[in-house]
C-alpha atoms as a PDB file:
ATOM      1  CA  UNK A   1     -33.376  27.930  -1.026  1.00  0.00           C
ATOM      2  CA  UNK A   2     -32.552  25.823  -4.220  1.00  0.00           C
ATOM      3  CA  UNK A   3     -29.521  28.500  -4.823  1.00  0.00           C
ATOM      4  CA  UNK A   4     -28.353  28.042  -1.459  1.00  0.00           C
ATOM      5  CA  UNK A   5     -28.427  24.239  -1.657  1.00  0.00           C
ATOM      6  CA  UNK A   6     -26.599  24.656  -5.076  1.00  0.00           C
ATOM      7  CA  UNK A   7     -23.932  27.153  -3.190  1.00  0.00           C
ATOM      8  CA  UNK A   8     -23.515  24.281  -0.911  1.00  0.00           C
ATOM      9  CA  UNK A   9     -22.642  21.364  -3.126  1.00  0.00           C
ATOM     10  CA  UNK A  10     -20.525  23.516  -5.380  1.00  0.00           C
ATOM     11  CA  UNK A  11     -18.576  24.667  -2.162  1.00  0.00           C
ATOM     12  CA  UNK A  12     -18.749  20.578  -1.357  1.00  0.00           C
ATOM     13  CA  UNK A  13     -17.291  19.349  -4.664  1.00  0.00           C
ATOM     14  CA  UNK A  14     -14.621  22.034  -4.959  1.00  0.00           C
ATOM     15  CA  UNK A  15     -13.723  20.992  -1.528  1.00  0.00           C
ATOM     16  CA  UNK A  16     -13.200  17.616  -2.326  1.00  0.00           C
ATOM     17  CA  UNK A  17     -11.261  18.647  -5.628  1.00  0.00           C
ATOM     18  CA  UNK A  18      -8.647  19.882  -3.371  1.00  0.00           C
ATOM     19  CA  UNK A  19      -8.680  16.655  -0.815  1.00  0.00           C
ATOM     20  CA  UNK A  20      -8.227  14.986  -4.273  1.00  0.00           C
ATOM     21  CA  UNK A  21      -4.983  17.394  -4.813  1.00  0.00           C
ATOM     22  CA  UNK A  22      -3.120  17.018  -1.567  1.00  0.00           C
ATOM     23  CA  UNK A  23      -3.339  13.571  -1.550  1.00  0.00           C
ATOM     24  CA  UNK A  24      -1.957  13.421  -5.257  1.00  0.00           C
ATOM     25  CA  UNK A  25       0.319  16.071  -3.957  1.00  0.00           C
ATOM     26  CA  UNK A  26       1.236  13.295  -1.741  1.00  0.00           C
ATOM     27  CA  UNK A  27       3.215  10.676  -3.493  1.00  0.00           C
ATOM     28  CA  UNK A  28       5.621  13.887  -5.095  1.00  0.00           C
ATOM     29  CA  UNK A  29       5.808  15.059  -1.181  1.00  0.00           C
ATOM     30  CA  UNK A  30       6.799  11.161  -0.207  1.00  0.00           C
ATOM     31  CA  UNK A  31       9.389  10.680  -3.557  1.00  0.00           C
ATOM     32  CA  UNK A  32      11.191  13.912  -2.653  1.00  0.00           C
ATOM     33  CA  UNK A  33      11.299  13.395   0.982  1.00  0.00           C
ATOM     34  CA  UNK A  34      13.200   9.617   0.272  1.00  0.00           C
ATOM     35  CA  UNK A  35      16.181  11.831  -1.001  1.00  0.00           C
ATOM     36  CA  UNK A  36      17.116  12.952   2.663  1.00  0.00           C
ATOM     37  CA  UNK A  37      15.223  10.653   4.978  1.00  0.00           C
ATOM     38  CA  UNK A  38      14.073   6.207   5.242  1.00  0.00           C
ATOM     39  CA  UNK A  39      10.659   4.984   4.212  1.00  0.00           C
ATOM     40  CA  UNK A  40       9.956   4.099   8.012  1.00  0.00           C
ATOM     41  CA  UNK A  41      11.291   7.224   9.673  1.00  0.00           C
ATOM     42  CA  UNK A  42       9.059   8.914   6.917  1.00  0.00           C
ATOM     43  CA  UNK A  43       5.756   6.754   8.191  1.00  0.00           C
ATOM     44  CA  UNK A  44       6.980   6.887  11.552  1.00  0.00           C
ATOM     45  CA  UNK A  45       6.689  11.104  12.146  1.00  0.00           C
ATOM     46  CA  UNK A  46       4.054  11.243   9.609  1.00  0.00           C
ATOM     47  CA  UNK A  47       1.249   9.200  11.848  1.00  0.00           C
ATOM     48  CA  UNK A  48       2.804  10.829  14.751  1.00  0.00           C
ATOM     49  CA  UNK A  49       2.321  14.174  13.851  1.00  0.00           C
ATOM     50  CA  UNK A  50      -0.921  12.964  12.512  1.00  0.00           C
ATOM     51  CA  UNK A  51      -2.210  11.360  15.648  1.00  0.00           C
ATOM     52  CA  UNK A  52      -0.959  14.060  17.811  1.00  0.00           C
ATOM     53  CA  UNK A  53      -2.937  16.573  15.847  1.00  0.00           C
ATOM     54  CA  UNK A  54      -5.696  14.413  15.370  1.00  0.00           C
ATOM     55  CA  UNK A  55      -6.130  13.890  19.462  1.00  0.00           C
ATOM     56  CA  UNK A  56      -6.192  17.199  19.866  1.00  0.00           C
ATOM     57  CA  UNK A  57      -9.009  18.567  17.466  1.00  0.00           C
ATOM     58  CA  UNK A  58     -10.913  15.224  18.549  1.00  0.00           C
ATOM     59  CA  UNK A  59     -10.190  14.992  22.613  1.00  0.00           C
ATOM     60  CA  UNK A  60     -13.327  14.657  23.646  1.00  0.00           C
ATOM     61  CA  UNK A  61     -13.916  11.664  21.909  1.00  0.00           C
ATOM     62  CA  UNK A  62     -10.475  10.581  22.177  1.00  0.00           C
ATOM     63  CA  UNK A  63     -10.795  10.441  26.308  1.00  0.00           C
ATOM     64  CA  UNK A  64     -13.959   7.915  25.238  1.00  0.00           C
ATOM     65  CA  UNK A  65     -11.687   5.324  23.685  1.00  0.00           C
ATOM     66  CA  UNK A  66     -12.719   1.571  24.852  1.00  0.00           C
ATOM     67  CA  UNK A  67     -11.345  -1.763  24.538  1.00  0.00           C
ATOM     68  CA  UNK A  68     -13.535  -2.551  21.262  1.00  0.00           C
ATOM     69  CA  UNK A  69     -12.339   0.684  20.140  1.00  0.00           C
ATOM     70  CA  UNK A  70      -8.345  -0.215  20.583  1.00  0.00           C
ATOM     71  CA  UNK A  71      -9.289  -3.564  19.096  1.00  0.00           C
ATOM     72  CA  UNK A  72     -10.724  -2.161  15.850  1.00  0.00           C
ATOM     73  CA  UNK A  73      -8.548   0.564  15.481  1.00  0.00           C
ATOM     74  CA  UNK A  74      -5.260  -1.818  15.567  1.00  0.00           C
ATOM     75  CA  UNK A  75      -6.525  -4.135  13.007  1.00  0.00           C
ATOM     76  CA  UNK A  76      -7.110  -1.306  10.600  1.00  0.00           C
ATOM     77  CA  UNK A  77      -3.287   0.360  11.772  1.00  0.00           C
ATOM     78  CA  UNK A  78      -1.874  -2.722  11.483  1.00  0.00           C
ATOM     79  CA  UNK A  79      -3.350  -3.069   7.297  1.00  0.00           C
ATOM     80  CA  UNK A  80      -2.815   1.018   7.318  1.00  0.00           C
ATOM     81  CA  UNK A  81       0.952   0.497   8.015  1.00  0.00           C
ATOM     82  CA  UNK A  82       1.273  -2.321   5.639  1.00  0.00           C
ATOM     83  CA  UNK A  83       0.237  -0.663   2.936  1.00  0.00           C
ATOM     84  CA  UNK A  84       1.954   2.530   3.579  1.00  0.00           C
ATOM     85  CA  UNK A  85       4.970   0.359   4.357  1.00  0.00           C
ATOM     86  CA  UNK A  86       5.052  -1.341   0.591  1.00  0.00           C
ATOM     87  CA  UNK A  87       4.239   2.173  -1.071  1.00  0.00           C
ATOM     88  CA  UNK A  88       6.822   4.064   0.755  1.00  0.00           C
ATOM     89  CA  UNK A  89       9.242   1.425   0.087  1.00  0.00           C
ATOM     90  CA  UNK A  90       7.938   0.863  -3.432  1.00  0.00           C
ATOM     91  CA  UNK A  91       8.137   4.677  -4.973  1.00  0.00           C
ATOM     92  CA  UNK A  92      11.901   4.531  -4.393  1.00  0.00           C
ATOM     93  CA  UNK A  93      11.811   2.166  -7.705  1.00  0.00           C
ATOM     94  CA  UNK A  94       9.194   3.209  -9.944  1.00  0.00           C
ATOM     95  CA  UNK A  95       7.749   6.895 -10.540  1.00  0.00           C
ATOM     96  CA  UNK A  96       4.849   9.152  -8.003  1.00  0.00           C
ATOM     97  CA  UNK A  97       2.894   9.540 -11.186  1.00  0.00           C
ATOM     98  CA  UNK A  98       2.481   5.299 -11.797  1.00  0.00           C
ATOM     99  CA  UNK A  99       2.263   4.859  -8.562  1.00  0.00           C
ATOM    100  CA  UNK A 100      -0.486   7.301  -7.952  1.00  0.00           C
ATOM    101  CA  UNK A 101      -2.812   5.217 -10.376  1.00  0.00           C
ATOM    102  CA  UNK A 102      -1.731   1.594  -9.417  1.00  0.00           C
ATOM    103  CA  UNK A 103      -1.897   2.255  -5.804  1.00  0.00           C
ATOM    104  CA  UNK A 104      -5.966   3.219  -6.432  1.00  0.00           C
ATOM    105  CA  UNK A 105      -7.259   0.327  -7.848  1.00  0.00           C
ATOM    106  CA  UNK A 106      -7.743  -0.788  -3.944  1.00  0.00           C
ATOM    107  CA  UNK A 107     -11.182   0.677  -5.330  1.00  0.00           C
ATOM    108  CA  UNK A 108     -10.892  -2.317  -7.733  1.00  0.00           C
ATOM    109  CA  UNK A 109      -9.670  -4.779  -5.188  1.00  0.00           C
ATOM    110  CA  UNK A 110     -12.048  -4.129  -2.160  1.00  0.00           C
ATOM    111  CA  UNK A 111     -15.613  -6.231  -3.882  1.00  0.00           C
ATOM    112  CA  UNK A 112     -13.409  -9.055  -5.055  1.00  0.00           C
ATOM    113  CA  UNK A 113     -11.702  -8.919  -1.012  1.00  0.00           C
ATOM    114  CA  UNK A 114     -15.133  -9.167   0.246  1.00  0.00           C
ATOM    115  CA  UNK A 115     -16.253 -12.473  -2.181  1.00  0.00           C
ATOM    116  CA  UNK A 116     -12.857 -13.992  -0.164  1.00  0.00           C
ATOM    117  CA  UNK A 117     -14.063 -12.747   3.106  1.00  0.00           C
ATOM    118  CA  UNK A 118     -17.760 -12.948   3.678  1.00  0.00           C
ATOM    119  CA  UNK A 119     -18.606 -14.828   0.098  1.00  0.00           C
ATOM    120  CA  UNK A 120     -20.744 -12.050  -1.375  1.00  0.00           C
ATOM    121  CA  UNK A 121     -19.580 -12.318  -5.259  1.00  0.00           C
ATOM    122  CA  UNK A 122     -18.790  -9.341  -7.161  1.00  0.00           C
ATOM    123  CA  UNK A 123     -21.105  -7.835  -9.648  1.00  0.00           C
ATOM    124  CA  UNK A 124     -20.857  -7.242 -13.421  1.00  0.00           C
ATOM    125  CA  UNK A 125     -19.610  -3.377 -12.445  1.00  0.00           C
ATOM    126  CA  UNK A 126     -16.891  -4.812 -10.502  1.00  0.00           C
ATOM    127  CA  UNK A 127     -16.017  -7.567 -13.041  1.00  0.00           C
ATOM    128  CA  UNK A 128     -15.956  -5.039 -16.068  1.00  0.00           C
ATOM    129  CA  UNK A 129     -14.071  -2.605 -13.745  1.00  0.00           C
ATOM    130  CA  UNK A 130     -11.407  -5.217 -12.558  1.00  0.00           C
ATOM    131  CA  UNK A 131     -10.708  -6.287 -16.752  1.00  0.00           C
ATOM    132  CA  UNK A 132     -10.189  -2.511 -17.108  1.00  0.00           C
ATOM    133  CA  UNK A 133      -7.529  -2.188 -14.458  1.00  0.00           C
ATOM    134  CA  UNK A 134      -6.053  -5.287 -15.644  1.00  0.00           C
ATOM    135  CA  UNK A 135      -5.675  -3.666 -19.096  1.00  0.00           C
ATOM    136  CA  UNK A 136      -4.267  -0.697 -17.315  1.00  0.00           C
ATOM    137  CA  UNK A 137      -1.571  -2.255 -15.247  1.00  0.00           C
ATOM    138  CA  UNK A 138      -0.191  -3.985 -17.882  1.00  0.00           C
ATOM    139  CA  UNK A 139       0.173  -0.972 -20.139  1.00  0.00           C
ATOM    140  CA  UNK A 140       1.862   1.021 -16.958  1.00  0.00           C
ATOM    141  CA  UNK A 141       4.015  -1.914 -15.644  1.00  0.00           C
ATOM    142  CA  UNK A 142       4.781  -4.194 -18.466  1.00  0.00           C
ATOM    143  CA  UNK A 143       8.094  -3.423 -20.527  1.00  0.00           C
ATOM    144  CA  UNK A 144       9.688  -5.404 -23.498  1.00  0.00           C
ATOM    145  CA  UNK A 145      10.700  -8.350 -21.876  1.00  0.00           C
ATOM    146  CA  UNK A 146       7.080  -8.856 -20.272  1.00  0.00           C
ATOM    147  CA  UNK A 147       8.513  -8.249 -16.275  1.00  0.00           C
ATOM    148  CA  UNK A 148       7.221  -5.584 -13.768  1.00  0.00           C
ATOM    149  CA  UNK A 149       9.979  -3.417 -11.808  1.00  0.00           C
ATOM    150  CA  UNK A 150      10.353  -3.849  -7.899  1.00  0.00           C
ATOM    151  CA  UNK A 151       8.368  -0.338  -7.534  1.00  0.00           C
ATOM    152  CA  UNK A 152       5.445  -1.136  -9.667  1.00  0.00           C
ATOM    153  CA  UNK A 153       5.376  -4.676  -7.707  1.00  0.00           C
ATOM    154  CA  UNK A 154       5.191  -3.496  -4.454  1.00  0.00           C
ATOM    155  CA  UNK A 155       2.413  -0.808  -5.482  1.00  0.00           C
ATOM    156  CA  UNK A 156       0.111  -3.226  -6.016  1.00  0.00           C
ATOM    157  CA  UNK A 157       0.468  -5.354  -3.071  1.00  0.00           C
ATOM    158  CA  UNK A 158       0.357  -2.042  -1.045  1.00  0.00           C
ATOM    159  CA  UNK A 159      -2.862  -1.638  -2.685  1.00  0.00           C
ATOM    160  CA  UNK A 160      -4.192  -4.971  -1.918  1.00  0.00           C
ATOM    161  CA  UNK A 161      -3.712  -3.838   1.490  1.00  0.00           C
ATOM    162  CA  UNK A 162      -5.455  -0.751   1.414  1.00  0.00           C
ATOM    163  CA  UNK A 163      -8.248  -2.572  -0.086  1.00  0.00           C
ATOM    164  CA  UNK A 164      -8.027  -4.794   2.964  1.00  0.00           C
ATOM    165  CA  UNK A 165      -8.427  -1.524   5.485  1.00  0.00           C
ATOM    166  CA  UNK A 166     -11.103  -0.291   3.804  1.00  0.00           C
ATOM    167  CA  UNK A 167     -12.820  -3.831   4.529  1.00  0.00           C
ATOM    168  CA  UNK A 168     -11.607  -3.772   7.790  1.00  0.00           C
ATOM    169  CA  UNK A 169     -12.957  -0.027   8.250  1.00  0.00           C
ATOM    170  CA  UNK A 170     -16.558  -1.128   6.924  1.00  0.00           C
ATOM    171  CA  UNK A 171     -16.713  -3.861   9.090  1.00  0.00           C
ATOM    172  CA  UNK A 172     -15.921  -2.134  12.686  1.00  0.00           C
ATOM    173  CA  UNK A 173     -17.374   1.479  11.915  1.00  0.00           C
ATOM    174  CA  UNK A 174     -20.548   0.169  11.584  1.00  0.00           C
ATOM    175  CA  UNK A 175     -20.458  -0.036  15.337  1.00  0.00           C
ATOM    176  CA  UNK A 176     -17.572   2.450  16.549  1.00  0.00           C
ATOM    177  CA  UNK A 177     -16.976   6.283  15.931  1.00  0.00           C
ATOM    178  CA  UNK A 178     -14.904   6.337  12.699  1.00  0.00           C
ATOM    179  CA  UNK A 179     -13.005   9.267  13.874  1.00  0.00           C
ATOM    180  CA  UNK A 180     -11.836   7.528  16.885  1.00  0.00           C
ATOM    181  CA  UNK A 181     -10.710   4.461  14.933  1.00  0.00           C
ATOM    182  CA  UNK A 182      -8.769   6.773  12.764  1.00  0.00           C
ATOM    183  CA  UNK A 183      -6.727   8.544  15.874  1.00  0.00           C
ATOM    184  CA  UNK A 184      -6.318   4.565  16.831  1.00  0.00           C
ATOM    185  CA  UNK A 185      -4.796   3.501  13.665  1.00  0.00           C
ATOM    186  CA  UNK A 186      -2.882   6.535  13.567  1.00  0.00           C
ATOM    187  CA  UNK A 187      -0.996   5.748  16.646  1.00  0.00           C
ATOM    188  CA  UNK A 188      -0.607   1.956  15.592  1.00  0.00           C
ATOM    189  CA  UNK A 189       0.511   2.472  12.163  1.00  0.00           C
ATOM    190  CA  UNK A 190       3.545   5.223  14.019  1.00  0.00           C
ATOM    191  CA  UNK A 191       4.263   2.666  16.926  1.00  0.00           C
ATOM    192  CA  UNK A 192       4.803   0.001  13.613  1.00  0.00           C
ATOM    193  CA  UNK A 193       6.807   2.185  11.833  1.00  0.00           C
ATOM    194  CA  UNK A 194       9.170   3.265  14.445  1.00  0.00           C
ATOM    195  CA  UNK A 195       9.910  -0.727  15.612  1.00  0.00           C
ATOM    196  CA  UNK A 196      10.551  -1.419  11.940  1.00  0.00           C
ATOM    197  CA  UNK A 197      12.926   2.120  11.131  1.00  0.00           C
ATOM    198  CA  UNK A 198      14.611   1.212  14.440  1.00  0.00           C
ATOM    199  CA  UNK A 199      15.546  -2.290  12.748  1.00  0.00           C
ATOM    200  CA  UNK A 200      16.019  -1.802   9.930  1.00  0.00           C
ATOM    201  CA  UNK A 201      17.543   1.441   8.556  1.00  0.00           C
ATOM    202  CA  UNK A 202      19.998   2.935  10.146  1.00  0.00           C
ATOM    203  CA  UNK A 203      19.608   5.689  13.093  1.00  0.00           C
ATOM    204  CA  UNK A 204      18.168   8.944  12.085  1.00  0.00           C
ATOM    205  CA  UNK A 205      21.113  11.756  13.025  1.00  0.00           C
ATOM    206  CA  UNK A 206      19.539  14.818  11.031  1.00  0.00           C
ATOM    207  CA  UNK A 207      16.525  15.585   9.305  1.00  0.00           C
ATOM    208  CA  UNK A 208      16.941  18.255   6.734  1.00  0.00           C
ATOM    209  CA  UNK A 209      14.546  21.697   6.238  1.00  0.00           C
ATOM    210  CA  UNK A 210      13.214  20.028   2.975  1.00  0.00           C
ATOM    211  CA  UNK A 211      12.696  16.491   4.993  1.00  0.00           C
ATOM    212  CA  UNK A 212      10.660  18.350   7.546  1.00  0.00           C
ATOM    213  CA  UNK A 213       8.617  20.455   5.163  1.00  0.00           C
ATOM    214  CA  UNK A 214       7.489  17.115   3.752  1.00  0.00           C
ATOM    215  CA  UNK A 215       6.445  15.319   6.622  1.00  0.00           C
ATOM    216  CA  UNK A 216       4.682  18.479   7.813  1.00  0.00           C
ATOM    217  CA  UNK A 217       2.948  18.273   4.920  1.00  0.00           C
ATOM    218  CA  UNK A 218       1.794  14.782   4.885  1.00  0.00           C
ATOM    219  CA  UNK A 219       0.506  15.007   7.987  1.00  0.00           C
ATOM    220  CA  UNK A 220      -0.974  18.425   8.298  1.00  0.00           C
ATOM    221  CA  UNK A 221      -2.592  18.672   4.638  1.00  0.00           C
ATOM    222  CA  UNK A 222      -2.281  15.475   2.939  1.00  0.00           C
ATOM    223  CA  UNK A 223      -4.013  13.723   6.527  1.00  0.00           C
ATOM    224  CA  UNK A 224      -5.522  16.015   9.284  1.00  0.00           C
ATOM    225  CA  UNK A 225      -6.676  18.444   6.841  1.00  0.00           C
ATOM    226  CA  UNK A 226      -8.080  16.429   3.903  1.00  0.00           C
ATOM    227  CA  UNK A 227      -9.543  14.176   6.319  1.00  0.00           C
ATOM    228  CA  UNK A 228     -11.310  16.998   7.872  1.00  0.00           C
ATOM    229  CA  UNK A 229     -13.117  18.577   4.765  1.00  0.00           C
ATOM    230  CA  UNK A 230     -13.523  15.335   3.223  1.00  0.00           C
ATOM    231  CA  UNK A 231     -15.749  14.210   6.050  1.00  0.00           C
ATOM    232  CA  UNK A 232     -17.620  17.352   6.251  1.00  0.00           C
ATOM    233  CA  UNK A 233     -18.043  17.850   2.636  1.00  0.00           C
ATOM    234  CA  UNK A 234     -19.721  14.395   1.639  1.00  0.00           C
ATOM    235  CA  UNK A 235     -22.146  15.830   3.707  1.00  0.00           C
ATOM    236  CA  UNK A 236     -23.096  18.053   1.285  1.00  0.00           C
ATOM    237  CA  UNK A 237     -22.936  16.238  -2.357  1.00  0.00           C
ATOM    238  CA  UNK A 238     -24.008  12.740  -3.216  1.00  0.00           C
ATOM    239  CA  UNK A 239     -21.689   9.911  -2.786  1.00  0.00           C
ATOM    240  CA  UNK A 240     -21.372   9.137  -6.855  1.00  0.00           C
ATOM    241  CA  UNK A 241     -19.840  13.496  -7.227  1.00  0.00           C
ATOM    242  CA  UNK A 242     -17.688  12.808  -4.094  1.00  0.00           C
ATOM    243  CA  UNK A 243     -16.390   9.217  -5.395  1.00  0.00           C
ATOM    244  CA  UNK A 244     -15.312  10.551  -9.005  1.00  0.00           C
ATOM    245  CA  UNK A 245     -13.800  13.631  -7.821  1.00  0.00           C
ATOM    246  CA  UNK A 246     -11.528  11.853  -4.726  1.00  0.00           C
ATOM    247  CA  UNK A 247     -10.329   9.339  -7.687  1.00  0.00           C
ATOM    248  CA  UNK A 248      -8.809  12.306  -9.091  1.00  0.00           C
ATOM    249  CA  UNK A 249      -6.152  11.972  -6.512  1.00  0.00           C
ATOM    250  CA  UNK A 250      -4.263   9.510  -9.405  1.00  0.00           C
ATOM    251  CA  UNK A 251      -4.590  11.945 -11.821  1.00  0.00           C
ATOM    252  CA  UNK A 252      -2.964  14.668  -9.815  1.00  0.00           C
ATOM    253  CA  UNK A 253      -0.423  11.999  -8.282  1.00  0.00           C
ATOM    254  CA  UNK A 254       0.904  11.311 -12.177  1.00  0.00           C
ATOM    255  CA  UNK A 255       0.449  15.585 -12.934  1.00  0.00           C
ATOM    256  CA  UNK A 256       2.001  16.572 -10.404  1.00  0.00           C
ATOM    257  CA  UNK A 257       4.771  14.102 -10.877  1.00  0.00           C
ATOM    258  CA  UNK A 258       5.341  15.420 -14.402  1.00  0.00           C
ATOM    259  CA  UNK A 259       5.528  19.323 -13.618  1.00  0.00           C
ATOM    260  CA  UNK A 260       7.589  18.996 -10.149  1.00  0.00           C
ATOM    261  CA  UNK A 261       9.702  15.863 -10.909  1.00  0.00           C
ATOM    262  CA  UNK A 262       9.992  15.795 -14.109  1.00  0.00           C
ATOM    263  CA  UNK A 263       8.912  12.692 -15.096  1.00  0.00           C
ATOM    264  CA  UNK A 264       8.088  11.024 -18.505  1.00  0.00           C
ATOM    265  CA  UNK A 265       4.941  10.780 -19.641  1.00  0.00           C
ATOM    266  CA  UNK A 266       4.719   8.206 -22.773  1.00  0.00           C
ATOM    267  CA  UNK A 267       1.704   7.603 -25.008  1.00  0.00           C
ATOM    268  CA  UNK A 268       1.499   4.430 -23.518  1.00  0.00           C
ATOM    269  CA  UNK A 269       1.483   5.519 -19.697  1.00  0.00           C
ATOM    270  CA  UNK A 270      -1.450   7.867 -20.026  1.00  0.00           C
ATOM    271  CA  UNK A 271      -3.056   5.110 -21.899  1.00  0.00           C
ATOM    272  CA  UNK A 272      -2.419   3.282 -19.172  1.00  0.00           C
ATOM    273  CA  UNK A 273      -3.963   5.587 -16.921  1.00  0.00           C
ATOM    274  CA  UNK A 274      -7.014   6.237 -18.522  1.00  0.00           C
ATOM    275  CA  UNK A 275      -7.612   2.844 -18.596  1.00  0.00           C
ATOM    276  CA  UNK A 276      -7.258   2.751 -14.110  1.00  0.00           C
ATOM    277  CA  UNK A 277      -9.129   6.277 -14.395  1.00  0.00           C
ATOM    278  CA  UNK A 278     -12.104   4.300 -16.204  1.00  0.00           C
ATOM    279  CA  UNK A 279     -11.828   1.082 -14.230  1.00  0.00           C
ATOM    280  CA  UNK A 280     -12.444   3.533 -10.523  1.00  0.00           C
ATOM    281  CA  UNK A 281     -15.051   5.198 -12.107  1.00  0.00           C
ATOM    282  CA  UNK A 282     -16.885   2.066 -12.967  1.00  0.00           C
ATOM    283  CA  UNK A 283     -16.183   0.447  -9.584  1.00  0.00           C
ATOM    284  CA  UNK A 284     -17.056   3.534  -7.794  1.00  0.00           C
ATOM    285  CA  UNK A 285     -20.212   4.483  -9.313  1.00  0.00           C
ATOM    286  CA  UNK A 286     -21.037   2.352 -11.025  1.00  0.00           C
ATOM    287  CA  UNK A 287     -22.142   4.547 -13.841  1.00  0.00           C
ATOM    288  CA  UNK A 288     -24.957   6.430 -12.052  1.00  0.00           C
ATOM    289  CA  UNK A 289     -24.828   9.646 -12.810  1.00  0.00           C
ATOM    290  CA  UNK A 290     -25.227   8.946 -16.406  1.00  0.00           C
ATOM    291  CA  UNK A 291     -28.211   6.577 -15.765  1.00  0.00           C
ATOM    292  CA  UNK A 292     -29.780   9.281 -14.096  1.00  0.00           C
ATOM    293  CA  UNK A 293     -29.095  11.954 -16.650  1.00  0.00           C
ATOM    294  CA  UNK A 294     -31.075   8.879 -19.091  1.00  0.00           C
ATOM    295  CA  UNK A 295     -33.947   9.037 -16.552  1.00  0.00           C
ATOM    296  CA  UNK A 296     -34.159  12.679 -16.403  1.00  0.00           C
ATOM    297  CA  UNK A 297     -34.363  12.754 -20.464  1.00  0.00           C
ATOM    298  CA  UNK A 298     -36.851   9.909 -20.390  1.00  0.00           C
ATOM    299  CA  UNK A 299     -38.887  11.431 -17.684  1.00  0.00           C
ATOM    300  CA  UNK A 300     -38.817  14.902 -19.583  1.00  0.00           C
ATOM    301  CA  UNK A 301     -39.458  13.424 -23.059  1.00  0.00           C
ATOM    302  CA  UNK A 302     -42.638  11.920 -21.765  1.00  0.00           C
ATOM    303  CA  UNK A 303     -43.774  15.238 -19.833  1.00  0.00           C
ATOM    304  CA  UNK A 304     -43.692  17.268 -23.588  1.00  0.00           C
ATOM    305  CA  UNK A 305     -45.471  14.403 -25.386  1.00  0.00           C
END
C-alpha cells in the first residue's frame, strides 16, 4: 500500500514537472509567434480555442452556469486579459527567459495585494520573500544608466495583475466551481482581446503554419492540458512538492529561451534569477519541507536516545 501511495505521488510530481514545462515552453511559443501574428490576435484565438475546448470536456457543468457564476468569472477574465495583455505586449521588448521569472513574482505580489484589499498584513515569509525579488529584479532589469526597458516594465505590471486574479480567484471559488469560472474567464479574456485586436492592430489577412502551430499550442498544452493534470495531480502530492515544482515554469521559461532562441545568458541574469527562484520558494512554502525534514531528525534523534 505504502509503494502504491509512493507510485502515486511520484507519477503526481513528474506530472506537474511537465505542467511546469509547457507553461515555460510558453513564453518561447508566445515570442516566436509575435514574428508573424499581433499580441491581441495572439490572446484572442488562444482563449478561444481554449474555451471552446474547455466547454467541451466540461459541458455538463458548463450547461450549469448562473448569474453569480458569469459575475465571478468576468472579474477574473477581465484581470486574466490584463495581464496577458501587458505580457504579450511586453515580450516584444525584453527576452522569454526574463520575462519568465519577472512575470512569477505574482507569487510575491498576491499577500502584499491582500494587506491592500482585506487588511490582513503580510508575514515575515512574505516580507523576506518580497526583499528577495526586489534584489532580483534589479539585477534582471537594471542596466548602466539605472532605467528598466519597456519589456521588463510591462512584465511586472502584468504580474501585478496576475497577482490580482489569483485574489480574485480565492475570493469567488470559495463558493463557485473553479472549473466553471475558468471556461468563464476564458471566454471573457477572448471577447477582450478580439475588441482590442479589432482596434488596434491592423486586420488579420493570413496566419502562417508556424503562427498556427503556436496558438495550437498555447491553448491545447500550455492551457487545456496543463490545467487538466495540474488539477488532478495536486490531488496526489502535498501542496509545498506541487508549489516548488510549478515555480519551475521560470526556470524553463529562461532555458528554454536560451536553447531555442538563442538568448544571452550573463552572470548577472542567472543571478538574477536565482534570486526570483529563492524569493517563490519562500513565498510559496514558506520553507516547510525543510522544517519538517528538522522535525523528522528531532523526532528520530530522540527515539535512539
Amino acid at each position: 500500500m505504502v509503494k502504491v501511495e509512493k507510485r502515486k505521488n511520484l507519477i503526481a510530481d513528474l506530472s506537474l514537472l511537465l505542467v511546469a514545462m509547457l507553461w515555460g515552453g510558453g513564453f518561447v511559443v508566445v515570442k516566436d509567434a509575435l514574428n508573424s501574428i499581433t499580441p491581441f490576435y495572439i490572446m484572442a484565438m488562444r482563449f478561444s480555442l481554449s474555451f471552446l475546448l474547455m466547454c467541451l470536456v466540461f459541458w455538463k457543468k458548463v450547461k450549469k452556469i448562473s448569474k453569480k457564476d458569469l459575475i465571478g468569472g468576468s472579474v477574473i477574465g477581465i484581470f486574466l486579459f490584463l495581464a496577458f495583455a501587458f505580457q504579450t505586449i511586453g515580450i516584444q521588448y525584453t527576452t522569454a527567459g526574463k520575462q519568465a521569472f519577472l512575470t512569477a513574482i505574482y507569487v510575491v505580489e498576491v499577500p502584499f495585494l491582500c494587506w491592500i484589499v482585506i487588511k490582513k498584513k503580510p508575514d515575515n515569509y512574505s516580507i523576506a520573500a518580497a526583499f528577495l525579488a526586489f534584489l532580483g529584479i534589479g539585477m534582471l532589469t537594471m542596466h548602466g544608466n539605472l532605467k528598466i526597458n519597456l519589456g521588463d516594465a510591462l512584465t511586472l505590471v502584468c504580474s501585478v495583475f496576475f497577482a490580482a486574479q489569483i485574489i480574485a480567484i480565492g475570493f469567488y471559488a470559495e463558493k463557485l466551481d473553479p472549473i466553471v469560472l475558468t471556461v468563464i474567464q476564458f471566454g471573457v479574456a477572448a471577447i477582450l482581446s478580439y475588441i482590442f485586436a479589432l482596434i488596434f492592430e491592423p486586420k488579420l489577412s493570413y496566419l502562417s503554419t508556424d503562427a498556427m502551430l503556436s496558438i495550437v499550442y498555447l491553448s491545447v498544452f500550455s492551457t487545456l492540458i496543463a490545467f487538466l493534470v495540474q488539477n488532478i495531480a495536486q490531488k496526489y502530492t502535498s501542496s509545498t512538492h506541487a508549489a516548488i515544482i510549478l515555480s519551475l515554469e521560470s526556470f524553463f521559461g529562461c532555458l528554454f529561451g536560451v536553447i531555442f532562441l538563442g538568448e544571452e545568458l550573463t552572470v548577472k541574469i542567472i543571478i538574477g534569477c536565482v534570486f526570483i527562484f529563492l524569493s517563490i520558494i519562500t513565498a510559496e512554502t514558506r520553507w516547510d519541507f525543510f522544517k519538517k525534514k528538522q522535525k523528522n531528525l528531532e523526532s528520530e534523534n530522540a527515539v535512539n536516545e
